[in-house]
C-alpha atoms as a PDB file:
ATOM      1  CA  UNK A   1      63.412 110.678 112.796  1.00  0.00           C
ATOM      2  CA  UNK A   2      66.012 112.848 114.175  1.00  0.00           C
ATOM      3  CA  UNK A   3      69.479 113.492 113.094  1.00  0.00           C
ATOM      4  CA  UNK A   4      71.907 111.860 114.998  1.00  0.00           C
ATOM      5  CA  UNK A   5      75.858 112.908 115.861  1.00  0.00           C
ATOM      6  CA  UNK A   6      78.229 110.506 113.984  1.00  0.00           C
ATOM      7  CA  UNK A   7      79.238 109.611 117.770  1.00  0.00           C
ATOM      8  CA  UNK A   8      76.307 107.621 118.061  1.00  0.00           C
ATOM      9  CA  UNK A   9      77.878 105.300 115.950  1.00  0.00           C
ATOM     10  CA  UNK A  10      81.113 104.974 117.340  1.00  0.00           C
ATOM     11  CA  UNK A  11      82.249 101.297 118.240  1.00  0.00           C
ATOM     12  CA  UNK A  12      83.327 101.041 121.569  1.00  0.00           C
ATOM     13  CA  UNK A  13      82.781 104.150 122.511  1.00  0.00           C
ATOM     14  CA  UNK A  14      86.181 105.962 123.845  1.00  0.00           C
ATOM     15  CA  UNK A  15      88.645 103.063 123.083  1.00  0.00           C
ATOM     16  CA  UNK A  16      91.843 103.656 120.896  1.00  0.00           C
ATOM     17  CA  UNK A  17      91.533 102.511 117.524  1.00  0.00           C
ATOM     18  CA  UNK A  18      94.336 101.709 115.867  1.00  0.00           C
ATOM     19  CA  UNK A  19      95.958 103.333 112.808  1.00  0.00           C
ATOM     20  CA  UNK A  20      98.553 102.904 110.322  1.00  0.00           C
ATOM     21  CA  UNK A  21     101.675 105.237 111.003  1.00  0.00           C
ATOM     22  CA  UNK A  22     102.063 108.064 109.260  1.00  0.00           C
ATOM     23  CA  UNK A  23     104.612 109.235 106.996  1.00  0.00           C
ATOM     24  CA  UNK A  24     106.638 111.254 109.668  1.00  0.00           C
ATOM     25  CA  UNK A  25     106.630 107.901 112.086  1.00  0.00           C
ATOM     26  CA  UNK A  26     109.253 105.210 111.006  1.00  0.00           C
ATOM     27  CA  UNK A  27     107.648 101.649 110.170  1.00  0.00           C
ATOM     28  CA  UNK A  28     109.061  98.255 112.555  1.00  0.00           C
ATOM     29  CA  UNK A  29     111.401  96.837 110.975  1.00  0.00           C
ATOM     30  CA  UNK A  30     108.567  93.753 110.691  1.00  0.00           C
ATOM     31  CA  UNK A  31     106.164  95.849 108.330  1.00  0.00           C
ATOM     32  CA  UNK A  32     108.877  96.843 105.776  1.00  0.00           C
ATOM     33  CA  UNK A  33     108.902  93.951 102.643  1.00  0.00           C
ATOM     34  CA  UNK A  34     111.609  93.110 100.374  1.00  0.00           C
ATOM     35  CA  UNK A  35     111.422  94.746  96.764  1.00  0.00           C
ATOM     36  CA  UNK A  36     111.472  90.777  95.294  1.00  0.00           C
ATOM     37  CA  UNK A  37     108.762  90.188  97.196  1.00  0.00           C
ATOM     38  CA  UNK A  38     105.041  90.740  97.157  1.00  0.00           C
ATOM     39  CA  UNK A  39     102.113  90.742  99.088  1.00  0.00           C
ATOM     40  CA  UNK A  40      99.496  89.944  96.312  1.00  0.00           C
ATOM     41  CA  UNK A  41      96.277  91.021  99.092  1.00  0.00           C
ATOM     42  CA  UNK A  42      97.450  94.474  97.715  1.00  0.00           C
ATOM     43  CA  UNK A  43      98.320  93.841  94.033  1.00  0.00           C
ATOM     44  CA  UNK A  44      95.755  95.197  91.515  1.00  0.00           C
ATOM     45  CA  UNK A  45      93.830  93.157  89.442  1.00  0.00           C
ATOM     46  CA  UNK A  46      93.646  95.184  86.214  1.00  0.00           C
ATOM     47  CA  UNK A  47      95.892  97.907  84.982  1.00  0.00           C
ATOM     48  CA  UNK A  48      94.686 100.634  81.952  1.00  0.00           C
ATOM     49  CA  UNK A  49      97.503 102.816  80.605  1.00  0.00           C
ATOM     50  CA  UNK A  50      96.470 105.704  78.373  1.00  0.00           C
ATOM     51  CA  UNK A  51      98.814 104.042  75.555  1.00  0.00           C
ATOM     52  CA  UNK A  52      98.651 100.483  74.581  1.00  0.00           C
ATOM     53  CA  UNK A  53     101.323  98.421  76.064  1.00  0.00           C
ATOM     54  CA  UNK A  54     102.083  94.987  74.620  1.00  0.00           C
ATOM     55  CA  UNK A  55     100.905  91.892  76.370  1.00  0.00           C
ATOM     56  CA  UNK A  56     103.657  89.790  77.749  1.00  0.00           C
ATOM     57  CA  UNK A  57     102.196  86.863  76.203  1.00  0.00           C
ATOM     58  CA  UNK A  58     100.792  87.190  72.868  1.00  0.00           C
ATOM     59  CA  UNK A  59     102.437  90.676  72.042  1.00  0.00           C
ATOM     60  CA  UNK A  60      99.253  92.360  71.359  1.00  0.00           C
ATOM     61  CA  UNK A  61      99.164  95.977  71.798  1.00  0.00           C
ATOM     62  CA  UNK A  62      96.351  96.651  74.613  1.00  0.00           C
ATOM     63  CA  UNK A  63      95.265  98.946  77.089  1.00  0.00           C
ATOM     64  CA  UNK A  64      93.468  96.903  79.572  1.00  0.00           C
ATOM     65  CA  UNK A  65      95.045  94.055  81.015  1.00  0.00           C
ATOM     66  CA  UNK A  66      94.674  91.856  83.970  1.00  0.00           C
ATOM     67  CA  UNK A  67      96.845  90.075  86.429  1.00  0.00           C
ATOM     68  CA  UNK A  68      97.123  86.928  85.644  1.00  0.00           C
ATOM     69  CA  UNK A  69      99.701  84.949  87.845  1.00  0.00           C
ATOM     70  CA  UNK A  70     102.866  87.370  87.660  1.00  0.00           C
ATOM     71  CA  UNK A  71     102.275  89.199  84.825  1.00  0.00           C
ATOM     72  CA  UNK A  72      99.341  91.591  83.644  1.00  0.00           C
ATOM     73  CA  UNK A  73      98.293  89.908  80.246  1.00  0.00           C
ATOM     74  CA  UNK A  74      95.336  91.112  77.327  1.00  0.00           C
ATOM     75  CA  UNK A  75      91.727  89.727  78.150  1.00  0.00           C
ATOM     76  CA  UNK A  76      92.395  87.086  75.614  1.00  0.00           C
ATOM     77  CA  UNK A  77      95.707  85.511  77.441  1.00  0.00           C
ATOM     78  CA  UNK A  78      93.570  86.043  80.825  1.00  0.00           C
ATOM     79  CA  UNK A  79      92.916  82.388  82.517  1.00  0.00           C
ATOM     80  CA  UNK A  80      89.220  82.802  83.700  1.00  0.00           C
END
C-alpha cells in the first residue's frame, strides 16, 4: 500500500474549521466564566501533589486524591 498525504484525510476538504482564539485575540464577553463558578466538563478527576496534602474529610495526609463532589478527597472518603 502506498503512503498517502495527510490531505487525504482531511474532512471536508477546503472548508474553515474552526478554532479556539488565541492568546493575542480577546475572548466574547460570552466565553469568559465567573471565578465562583465552574464548568465541571473541564475539572480534573484526580489530583497527585509531590507532598501529601490532607484530605478535606478525614484529615489523612495523601497524595492522590479524587474529586469527589466539590472537594478532592483520599481514595477512602471517595463515593464510588
Amino acid at each position: 500500500m502506498p503512503n498517502r498525504s495527510l490531505d487525504d484525510f482531511a474532512a471536508g476538504g477546503d472548508e474553515p474549521v474552526d478554532t479556539p482564539p488565541s492568546a493575542d485575540e480577546p475572548a466574547d464577553a460570552t466565553d469568559s466564566v465567573e471565578a465562583d463558578s465552574r464548568d465541571v466538563s473541564t475539572l480534573a478527576t484526580y489530583r497527585w501533589t509531590p507532598e501529601p496534602a490532607a484530605c478535606p474529610q478525614c484529615g489523612e495526609s495523601v497524595q492522590k486524591r479524587w474529586l469527589d463532589g466539590d472537594e478532592y478527597v483520599c481514595l477512602d472518603c471517595k463515593d464510588w
